[in-house]
Structures are given as structure tokens and as C-alpha cells.
PDB file of N, CA and C in Angstrom:
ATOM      1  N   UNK A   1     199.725 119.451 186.375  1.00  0.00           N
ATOM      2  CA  UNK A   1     198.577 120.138 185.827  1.00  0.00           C
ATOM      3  C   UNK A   1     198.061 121.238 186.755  1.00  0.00           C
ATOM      4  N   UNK A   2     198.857 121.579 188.114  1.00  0.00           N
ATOM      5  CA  UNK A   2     198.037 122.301 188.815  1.00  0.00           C
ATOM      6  C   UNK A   2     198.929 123.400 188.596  1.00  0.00           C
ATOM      7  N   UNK A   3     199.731 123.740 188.136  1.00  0.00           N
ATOM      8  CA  UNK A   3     200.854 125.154 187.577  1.00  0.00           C
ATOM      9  C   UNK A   3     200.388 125.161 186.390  1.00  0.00           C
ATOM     10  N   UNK A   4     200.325 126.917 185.796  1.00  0.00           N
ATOM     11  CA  UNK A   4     199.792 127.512 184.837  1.00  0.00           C
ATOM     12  C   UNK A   4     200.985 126.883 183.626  1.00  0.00           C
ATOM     13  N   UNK A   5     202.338 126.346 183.690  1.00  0.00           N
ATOM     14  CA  UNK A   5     202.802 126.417 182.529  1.00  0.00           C
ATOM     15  C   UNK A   5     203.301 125.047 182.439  1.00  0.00           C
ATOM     16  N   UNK A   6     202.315 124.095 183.745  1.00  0.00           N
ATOM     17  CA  UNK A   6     202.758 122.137 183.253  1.00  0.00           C
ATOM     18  C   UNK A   6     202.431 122.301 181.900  1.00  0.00           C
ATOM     19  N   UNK A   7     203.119 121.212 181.370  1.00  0.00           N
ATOM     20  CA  UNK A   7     202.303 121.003 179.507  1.00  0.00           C
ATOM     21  C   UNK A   7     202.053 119.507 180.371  1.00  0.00           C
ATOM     22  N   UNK A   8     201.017 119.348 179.285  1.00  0.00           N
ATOM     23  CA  UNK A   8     200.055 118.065 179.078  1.00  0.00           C
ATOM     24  C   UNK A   8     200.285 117.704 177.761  1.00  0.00           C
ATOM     25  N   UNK A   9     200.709 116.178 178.262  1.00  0.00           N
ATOM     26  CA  UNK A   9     200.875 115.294 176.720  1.00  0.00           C
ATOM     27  C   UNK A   9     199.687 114.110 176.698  1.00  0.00           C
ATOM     28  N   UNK A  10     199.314 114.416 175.944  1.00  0.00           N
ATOM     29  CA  UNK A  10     198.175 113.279 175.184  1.00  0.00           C
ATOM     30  C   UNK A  10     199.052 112.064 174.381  1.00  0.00           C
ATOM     31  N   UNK A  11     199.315 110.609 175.577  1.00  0.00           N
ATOM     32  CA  UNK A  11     200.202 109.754 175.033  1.00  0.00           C
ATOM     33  C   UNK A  11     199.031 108.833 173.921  1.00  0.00           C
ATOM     34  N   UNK A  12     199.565 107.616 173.693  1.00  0.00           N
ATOM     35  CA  UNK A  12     198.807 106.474 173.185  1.00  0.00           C
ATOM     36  C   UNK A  12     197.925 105.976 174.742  1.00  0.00           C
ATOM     37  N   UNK A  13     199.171 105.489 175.345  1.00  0.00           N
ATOM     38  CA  UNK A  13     198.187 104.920 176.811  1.00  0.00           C
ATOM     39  C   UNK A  13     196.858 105.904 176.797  1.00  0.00           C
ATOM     40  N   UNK A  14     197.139 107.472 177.032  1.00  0.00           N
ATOM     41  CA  UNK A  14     195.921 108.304 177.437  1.00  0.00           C
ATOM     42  C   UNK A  14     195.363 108.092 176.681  1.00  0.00           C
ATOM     43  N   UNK A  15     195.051 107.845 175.226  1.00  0.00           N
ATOM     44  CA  UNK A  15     194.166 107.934 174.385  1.00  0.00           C
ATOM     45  C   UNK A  15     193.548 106.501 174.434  1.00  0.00           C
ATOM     46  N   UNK A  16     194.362 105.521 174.763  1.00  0.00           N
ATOM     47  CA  UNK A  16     193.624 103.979 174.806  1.00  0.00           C
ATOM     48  C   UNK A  16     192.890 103.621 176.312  1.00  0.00           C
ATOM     49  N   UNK A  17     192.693 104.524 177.245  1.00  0.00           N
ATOM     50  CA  UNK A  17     192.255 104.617 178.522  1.00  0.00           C
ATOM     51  C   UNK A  17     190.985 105.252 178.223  1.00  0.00           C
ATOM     52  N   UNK A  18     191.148 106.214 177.394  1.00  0.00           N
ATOM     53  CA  UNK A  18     189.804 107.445 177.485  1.00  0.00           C
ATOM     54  C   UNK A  18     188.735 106.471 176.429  1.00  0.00           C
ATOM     55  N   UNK A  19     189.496 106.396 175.241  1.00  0.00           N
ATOM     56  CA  UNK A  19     188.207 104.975 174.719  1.00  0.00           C
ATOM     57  C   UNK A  19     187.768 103.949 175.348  1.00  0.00           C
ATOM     58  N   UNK A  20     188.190 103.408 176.284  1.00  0.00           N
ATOM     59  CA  UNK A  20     187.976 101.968 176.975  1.00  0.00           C
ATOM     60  C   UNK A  20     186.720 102.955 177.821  1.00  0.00           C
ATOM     61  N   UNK A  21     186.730 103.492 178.169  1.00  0.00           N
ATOM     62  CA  UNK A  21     186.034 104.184 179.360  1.00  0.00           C
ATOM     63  C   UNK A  21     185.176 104.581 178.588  1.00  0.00           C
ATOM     64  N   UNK A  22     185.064 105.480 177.316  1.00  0.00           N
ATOM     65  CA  UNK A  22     183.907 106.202 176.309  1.00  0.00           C
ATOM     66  C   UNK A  22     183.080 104.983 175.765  1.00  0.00           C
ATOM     67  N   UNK A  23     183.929 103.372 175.636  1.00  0.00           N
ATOM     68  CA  UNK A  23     183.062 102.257 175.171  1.00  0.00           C
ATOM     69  C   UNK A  23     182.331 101.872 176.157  1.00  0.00           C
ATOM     70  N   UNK A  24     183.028 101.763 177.724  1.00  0.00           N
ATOM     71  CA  UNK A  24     181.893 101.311 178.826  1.00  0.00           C
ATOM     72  C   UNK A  24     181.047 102.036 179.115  1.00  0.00           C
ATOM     73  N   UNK A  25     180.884 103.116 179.177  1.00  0.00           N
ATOM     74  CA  UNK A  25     179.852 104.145 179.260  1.00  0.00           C
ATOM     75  C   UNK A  25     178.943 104.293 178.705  1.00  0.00           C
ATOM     76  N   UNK A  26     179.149 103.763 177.159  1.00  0.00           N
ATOM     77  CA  UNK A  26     177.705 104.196 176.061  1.00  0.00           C
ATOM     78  C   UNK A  26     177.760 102.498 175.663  1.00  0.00           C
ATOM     79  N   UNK A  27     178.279 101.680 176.612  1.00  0.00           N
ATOM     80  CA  UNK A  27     178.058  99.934 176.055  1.00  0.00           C
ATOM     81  C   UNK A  27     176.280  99.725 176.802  1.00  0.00           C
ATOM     82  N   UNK A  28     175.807  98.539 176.227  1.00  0.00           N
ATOM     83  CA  UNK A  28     174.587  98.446 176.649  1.00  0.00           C
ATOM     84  C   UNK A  28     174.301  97.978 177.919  1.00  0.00           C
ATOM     85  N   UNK A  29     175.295  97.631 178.692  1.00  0.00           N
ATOM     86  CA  UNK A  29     175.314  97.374 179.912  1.00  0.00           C
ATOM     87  C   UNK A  29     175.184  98.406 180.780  1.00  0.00           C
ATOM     88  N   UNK A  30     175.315  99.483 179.967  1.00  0.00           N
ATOM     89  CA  UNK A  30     175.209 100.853 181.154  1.00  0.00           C
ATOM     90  C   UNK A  30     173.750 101.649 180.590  1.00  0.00           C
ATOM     91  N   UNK A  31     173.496 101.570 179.330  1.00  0.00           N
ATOM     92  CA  UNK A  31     172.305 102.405 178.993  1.00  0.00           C
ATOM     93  C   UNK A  31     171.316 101.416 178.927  1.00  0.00           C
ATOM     94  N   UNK A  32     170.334 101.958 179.391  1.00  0.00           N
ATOM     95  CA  UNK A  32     169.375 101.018 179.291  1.00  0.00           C
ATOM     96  C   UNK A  32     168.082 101.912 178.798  1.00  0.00           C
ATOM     97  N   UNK A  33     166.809 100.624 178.427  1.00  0.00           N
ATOM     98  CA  UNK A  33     165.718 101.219 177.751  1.00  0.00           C
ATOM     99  C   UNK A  33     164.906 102.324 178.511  1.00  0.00           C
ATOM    100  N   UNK A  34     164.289 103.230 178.404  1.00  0.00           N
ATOM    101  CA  UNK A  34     162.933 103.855 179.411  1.00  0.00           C
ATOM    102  C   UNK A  34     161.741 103.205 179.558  1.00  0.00           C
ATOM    103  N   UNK A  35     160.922 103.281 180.742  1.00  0.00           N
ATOM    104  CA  UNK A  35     159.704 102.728 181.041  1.00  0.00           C
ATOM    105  C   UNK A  35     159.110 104.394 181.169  1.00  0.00           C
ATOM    106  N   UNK A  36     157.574 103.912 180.152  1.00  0.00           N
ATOM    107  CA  UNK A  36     157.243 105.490 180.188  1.00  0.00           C
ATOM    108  C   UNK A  36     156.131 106.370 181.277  1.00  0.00           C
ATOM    109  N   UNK A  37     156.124 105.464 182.732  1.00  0.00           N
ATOM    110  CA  UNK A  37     155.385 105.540 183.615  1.00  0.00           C
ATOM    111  C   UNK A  37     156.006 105.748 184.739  1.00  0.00           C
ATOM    112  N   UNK A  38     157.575 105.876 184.582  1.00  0.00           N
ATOM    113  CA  UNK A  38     158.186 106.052 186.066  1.00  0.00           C
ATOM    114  C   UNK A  38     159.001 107.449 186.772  1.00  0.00           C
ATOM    115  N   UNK A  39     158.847 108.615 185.619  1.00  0.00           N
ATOM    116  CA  UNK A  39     159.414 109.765 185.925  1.00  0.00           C
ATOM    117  C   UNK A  39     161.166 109.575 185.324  1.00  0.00           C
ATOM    118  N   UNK A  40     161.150 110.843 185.230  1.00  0.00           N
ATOM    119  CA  UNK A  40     162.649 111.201 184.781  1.00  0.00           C
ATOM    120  C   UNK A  40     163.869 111.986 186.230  1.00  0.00           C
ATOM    121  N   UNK A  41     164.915 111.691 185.830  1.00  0.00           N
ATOM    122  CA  UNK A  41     166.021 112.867 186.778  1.00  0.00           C
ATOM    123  C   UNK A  41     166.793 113.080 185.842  1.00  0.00           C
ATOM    124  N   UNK A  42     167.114 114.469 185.629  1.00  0.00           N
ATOM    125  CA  UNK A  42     167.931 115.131 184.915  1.00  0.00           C
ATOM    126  C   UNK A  42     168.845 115.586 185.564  1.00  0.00           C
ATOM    127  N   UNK A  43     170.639 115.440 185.822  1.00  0.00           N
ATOM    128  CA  UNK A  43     171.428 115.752 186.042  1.00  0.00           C
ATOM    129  C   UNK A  43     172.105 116.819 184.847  1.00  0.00           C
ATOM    130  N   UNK A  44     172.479 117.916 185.196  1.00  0.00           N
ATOM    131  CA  UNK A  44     172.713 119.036 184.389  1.00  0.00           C
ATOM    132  C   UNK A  44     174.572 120.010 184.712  1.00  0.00           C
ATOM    133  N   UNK A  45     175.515 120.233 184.307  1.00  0.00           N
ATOM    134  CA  UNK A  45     176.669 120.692 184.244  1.00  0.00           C
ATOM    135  C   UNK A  45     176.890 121.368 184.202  1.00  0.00           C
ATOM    136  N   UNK A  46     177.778 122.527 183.823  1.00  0.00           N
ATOM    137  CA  UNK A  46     178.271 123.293 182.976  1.00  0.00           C
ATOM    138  C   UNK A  46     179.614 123.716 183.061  1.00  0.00           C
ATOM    139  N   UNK A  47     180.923 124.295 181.698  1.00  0.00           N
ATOM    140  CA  UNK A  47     182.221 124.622 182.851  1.00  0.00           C
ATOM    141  C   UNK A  47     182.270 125.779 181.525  1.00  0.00           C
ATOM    142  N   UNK A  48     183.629 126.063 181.619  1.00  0.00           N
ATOM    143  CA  UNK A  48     183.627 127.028 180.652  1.00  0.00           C
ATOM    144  C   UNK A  48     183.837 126.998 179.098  1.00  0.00           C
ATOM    145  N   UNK A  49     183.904 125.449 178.714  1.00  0.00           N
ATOM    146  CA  UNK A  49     184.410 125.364 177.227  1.00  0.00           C
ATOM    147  C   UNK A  49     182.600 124.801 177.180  1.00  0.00           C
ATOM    148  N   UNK A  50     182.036 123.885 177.958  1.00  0.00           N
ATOM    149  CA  UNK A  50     181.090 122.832 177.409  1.00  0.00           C
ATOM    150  C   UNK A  50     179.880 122.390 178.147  1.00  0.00           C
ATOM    151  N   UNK A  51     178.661 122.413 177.635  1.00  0.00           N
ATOM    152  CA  UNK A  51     177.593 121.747 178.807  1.00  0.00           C
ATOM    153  C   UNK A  51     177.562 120.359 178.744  1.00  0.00           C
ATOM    154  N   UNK A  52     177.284 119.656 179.953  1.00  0.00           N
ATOM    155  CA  UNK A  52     176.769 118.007 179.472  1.00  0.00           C
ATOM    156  C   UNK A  52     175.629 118.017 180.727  1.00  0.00           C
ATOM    157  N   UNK A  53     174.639 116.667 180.363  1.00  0.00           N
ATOM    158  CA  UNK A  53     173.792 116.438 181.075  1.00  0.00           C
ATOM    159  C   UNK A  53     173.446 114.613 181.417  1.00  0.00           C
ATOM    160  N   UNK A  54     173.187 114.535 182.085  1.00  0.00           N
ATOM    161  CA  UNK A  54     172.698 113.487 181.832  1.00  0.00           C
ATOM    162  C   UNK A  54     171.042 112.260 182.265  1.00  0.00           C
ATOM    163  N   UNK A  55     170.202 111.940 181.333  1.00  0.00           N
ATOM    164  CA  UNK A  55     169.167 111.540 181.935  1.00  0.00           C
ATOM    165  C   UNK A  55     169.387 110.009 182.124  1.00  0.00           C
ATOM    166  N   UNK A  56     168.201 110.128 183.802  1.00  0.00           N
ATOM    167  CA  UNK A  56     168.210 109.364 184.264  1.00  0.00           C
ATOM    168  C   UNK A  56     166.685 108.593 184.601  1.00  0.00           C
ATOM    169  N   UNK A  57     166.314 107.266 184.629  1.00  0.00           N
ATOM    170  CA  UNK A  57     165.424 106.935 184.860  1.00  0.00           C
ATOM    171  C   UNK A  57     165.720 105.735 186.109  1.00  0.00           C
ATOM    172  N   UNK A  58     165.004 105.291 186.922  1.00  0.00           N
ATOM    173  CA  UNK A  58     165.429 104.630 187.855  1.00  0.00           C
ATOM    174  C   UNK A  58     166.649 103.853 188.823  1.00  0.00           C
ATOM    175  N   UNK A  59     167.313 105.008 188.688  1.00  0.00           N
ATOM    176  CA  UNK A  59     169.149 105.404 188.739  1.00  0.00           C
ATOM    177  C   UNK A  59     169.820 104.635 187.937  1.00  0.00           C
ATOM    178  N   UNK A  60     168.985 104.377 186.610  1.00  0.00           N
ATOM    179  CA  UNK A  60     169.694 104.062 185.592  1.00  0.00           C
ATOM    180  C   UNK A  60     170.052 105.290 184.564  1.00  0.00           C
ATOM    181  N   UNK A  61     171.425 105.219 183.852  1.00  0.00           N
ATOM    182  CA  UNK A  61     171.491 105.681 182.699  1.00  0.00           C
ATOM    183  C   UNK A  61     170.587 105.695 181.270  1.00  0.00           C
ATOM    184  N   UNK A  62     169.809 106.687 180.929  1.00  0.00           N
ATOM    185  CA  UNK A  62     168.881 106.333 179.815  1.00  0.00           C
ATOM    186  C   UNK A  62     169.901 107.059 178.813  1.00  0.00           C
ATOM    187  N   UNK A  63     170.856 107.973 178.555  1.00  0.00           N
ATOM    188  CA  UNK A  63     171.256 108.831 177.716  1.00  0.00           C
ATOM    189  C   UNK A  63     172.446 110.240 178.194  1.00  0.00           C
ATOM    190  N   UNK A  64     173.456 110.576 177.533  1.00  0.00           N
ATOM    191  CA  UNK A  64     173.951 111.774 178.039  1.00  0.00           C
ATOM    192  C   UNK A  64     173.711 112.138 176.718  1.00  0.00           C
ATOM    193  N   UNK A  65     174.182 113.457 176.757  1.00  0.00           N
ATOM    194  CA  UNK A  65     174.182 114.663 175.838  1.00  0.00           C
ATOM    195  C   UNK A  65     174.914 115.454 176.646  1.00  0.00           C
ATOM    196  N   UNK A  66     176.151 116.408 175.721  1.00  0.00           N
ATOM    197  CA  UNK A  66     177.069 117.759 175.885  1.00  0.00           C
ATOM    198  C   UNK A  66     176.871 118.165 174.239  1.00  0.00           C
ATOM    199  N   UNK A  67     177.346 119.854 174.677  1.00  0.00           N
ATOM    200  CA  UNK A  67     177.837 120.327 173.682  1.00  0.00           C
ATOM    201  C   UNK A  67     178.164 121.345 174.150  1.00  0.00           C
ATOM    202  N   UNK A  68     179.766 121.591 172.946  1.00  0.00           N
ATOM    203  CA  UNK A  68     180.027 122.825 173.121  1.00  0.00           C
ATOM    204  C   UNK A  68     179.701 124.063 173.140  1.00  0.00           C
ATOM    205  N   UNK A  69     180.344 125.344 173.945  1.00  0.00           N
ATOM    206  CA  UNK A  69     180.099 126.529 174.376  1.00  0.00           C
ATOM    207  C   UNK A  69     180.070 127.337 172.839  1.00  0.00           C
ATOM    208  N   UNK A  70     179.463 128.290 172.539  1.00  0.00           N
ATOM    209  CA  UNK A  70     179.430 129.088 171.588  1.00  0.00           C
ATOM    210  C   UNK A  70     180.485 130.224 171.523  1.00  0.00           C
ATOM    211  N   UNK A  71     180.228 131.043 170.629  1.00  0.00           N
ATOM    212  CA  UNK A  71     181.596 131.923 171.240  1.00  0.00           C
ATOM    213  C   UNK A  71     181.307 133.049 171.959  1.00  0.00           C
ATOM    214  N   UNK A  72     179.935 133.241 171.247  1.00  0.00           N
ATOM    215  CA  UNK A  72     178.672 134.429 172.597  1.00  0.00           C
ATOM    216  C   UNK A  72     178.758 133.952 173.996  1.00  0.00           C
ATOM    217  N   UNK A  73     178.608 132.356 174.286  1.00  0.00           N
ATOM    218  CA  UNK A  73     178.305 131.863 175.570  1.00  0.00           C
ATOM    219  C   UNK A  73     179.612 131.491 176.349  1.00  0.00           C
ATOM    220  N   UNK A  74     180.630 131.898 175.695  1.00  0.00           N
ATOM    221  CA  UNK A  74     181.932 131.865 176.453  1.00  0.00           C
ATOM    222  C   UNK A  74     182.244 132.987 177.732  1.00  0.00           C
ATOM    223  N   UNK A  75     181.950 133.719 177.888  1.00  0.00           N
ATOM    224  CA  UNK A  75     181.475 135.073 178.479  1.00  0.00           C
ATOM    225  C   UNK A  75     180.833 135.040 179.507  1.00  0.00           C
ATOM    226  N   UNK A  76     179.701 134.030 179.654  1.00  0.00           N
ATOM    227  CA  UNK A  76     178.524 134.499 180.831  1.00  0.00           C
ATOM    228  C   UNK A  76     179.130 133.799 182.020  1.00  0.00           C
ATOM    229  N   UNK A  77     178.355 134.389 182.847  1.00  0.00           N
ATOM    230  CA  UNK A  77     178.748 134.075 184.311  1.00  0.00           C
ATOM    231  C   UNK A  77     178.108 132.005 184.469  1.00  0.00           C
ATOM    232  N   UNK A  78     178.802 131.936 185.554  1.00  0.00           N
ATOM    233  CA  UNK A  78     178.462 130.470 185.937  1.00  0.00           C
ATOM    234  C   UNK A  78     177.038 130.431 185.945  1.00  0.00           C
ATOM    235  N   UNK A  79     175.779 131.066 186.596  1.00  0.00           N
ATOM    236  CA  UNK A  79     174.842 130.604 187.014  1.00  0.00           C
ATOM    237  C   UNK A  79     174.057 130.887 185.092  1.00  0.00           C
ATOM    238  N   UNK A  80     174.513 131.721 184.682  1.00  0.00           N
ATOM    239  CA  UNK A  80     173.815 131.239 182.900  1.00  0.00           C
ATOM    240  C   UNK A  80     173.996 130.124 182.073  1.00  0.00           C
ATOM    241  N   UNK A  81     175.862 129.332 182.775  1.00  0.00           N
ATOM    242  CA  UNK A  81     175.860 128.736 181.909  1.00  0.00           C
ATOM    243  C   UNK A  81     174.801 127.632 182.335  1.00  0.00           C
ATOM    244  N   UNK A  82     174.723 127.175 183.577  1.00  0.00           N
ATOM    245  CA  UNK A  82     174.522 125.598 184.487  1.00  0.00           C
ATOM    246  C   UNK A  82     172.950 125.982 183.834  1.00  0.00           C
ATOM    247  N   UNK A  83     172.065 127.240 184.048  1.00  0.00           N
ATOM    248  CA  UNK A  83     170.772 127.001 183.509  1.00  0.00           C
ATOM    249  C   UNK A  83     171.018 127.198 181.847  1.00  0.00           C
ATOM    250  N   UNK A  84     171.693 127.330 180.837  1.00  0.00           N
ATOM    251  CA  UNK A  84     172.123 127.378 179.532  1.00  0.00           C
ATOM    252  C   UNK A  84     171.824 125.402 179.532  1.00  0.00           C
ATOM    253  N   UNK A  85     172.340 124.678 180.427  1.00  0.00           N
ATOM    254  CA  UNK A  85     173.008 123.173 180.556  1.00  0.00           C
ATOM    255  C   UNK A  85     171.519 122.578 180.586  1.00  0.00           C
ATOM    256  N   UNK A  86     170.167 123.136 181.986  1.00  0.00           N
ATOM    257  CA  UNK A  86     169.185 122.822 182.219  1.00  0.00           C
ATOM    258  C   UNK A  86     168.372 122.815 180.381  1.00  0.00           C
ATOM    259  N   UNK A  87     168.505 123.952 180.072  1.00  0.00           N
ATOM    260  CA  UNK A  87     167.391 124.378 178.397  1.00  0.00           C
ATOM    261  C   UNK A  87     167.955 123.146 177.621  1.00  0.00           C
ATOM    262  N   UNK A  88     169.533 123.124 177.510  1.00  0.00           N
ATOM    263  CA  UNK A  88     169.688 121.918 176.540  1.00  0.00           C
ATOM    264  C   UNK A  88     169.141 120.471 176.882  1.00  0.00           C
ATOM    265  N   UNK A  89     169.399 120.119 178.017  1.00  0.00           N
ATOM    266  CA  UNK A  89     168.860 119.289 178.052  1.00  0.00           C
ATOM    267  C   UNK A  89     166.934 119.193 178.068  1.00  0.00           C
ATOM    268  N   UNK A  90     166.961 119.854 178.625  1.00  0.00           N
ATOM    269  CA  UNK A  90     165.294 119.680 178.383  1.00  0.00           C
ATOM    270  C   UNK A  90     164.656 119.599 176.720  1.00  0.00           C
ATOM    271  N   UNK A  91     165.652 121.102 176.424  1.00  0.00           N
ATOM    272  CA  UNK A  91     164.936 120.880 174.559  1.00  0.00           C
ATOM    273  C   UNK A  91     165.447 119.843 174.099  1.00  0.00           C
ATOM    274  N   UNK A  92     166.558 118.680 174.229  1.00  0.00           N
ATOM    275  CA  UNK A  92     167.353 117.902 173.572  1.00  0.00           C
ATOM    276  C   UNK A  92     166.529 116.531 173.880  1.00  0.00           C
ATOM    277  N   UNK A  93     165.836 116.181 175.010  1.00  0.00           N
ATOM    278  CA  UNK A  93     165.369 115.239 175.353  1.00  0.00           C
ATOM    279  C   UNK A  93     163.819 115.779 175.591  1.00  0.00           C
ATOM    280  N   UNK A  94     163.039 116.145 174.747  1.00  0.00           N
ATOM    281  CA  UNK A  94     161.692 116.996 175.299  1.00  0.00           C
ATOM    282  C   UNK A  94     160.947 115.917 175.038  1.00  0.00           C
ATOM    283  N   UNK A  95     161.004 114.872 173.551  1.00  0.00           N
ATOM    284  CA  UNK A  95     160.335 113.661 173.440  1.00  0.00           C
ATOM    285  C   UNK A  95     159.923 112.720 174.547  1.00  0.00           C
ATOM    286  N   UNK A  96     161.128 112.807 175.479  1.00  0.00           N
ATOM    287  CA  UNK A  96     161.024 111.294 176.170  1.00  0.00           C
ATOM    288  C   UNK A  96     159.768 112.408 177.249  1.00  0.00           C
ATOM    289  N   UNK A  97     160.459 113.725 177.930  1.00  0.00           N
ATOM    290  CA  UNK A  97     159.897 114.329 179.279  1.00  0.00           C
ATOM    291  C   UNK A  97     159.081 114.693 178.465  1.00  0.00           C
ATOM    292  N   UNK A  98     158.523 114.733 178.134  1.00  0.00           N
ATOM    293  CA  UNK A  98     157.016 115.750 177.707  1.00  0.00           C
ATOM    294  C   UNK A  98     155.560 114.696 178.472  1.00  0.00           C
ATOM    295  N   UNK A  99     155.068 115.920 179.342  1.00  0.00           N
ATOM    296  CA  UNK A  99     154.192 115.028 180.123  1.00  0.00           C
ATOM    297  C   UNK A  99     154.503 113.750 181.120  1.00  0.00           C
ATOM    298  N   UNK A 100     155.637 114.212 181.324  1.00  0.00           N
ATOM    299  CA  UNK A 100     156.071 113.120 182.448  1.00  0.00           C
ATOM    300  C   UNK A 100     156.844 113.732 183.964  1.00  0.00           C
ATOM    301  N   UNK A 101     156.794 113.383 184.977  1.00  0.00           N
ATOM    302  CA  UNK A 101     157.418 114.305 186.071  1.00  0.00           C
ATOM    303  C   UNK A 101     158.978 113.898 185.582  1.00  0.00           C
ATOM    304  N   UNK A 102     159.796 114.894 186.241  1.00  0.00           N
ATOM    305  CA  UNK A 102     161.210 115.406 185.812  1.00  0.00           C
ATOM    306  C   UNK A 102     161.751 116.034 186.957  1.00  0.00           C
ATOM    307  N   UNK A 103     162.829 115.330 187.667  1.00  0.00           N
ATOM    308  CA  UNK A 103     163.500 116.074 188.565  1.00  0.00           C
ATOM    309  C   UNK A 103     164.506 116.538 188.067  1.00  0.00           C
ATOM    310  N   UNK A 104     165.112 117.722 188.090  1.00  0.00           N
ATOM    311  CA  UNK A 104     166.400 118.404 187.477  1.00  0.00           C
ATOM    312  C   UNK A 104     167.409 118.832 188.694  1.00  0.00           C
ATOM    313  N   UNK A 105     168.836 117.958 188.686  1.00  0.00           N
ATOM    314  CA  UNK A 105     169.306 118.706 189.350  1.00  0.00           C
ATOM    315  C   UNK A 105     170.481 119.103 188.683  1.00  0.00           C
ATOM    316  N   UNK A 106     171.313 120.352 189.310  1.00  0.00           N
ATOM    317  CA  UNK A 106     172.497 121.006 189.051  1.00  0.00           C
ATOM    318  C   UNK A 106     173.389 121.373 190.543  1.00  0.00           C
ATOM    319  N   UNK A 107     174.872 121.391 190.333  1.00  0.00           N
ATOM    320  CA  UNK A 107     175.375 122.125 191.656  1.00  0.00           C
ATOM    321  C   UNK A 107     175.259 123.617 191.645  1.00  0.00           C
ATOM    322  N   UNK A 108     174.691 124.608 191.104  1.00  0.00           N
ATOM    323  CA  UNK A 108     174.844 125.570 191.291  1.00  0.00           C
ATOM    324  C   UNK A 108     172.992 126.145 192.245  1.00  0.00           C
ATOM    325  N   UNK A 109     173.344 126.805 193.579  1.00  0.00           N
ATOM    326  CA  UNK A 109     172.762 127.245 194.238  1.00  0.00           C
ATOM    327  C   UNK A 109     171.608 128.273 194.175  1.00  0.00           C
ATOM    328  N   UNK A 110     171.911 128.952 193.154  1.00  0.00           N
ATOM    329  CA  UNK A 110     170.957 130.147 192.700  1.00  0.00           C
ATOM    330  C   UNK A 110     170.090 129.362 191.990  1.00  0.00           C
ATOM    331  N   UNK A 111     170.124 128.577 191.128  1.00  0.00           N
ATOM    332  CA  UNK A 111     168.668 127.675 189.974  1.00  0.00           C
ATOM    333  C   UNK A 111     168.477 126.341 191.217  1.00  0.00           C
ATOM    334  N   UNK A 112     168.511 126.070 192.427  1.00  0.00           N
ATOM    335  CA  UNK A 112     168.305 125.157 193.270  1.00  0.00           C
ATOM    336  C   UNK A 112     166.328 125.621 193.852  1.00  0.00           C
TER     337      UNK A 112
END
């Protein structure tokens, strides 16, 4: 995968690995409820096809959210998309943060 012309095959194994992992992730053992008195952390992404984010409440998992790039937003530089990543998540989860403290972080240096 690190040469421009490996091909990548999507076997059965790969596809029965990536569900096992997509079921532990969103199983209830990993998400858990919010308490609405303890603050939020927002972890935020971005690459070039897709944003994802994910909130957090007492380094627990409360929720992720992604979505794909548009065909306008395919184009912009890195530091639009990672704050493009910050807006979704905030407008996507504004119910839970509204009136509550919110730490947001991202790896990109310029929105730090």
C-alpha cells in the first residue's frame, strides 16, 4: 500500500475484521450515557475524502459522527478542512454542548 500502483483487495477476512471492530466500537460497553454537569471534549479530524469527530465525556465515549467531503470541500487546504471537522461537530452535537464547557481538540496547529 505504500507504492502508487499496490492494488488493494477487500477479502471476506477484511470485511469480517472491519465489522467485528465497527460492532465493538458502537457496542454498549464502549458508549456510554452523559452526565449533564461534567463538561464535554471534542476530538475533531479531517483527511481528504471525510471528517469524523468524536465526543467525549469523562474519557468516556458518548458518540462519534463523520461525514463525507463535498465536492466544493474536496479542494481546500488542510487547516479548512480540520476547522470544516470542528463546525460539524459542534452543529451535529449542539443539543448535548449548549451551555456546557467544551474542550475541542484537533492536530492541526493553526486552530490550536
Amino acid at each position: 500500500m505504500t507504492q502508487k500502483k499496490a492494488k488493494f483487495k477487500w477479502s471476506v477476512p477484511c470485511e469480517n475484521s472491519f465489522q467485528e471492530l465497527k460492532d465493538r466500537l458502537t457496542s454498549a460497553l464502549v458508549l456510554t450515557l452523559l452526565e449533564s454537569t461534567d463538561g464535554f471534549v471534542v476530538y475533531c479530524d479531517a483527511s481528504r475524502i471525510r471528517l469524523g469527530c468524536v465526543l467525549m465525556q469523562n474519557e468516556k465515549v458518548i458518540a462519534y459522527a463523520s461525514r463525507q467531503l463535498k465536492i466544493h470541500e474536496k479542494n481546500n487546504p488542510a487547516h479548512d478542512l480540520k476547522l470544516a471537522a470542528v463546525v460539524f461537530s459542534l452543529k451535529d452535537w449542539r443539543h448535548y454542548l449548549y451551555g456546557d464547557h467544551i474542550d475541542v481538540f484537533t492536530d492541526h496547529k493553526s486552530l490550536k
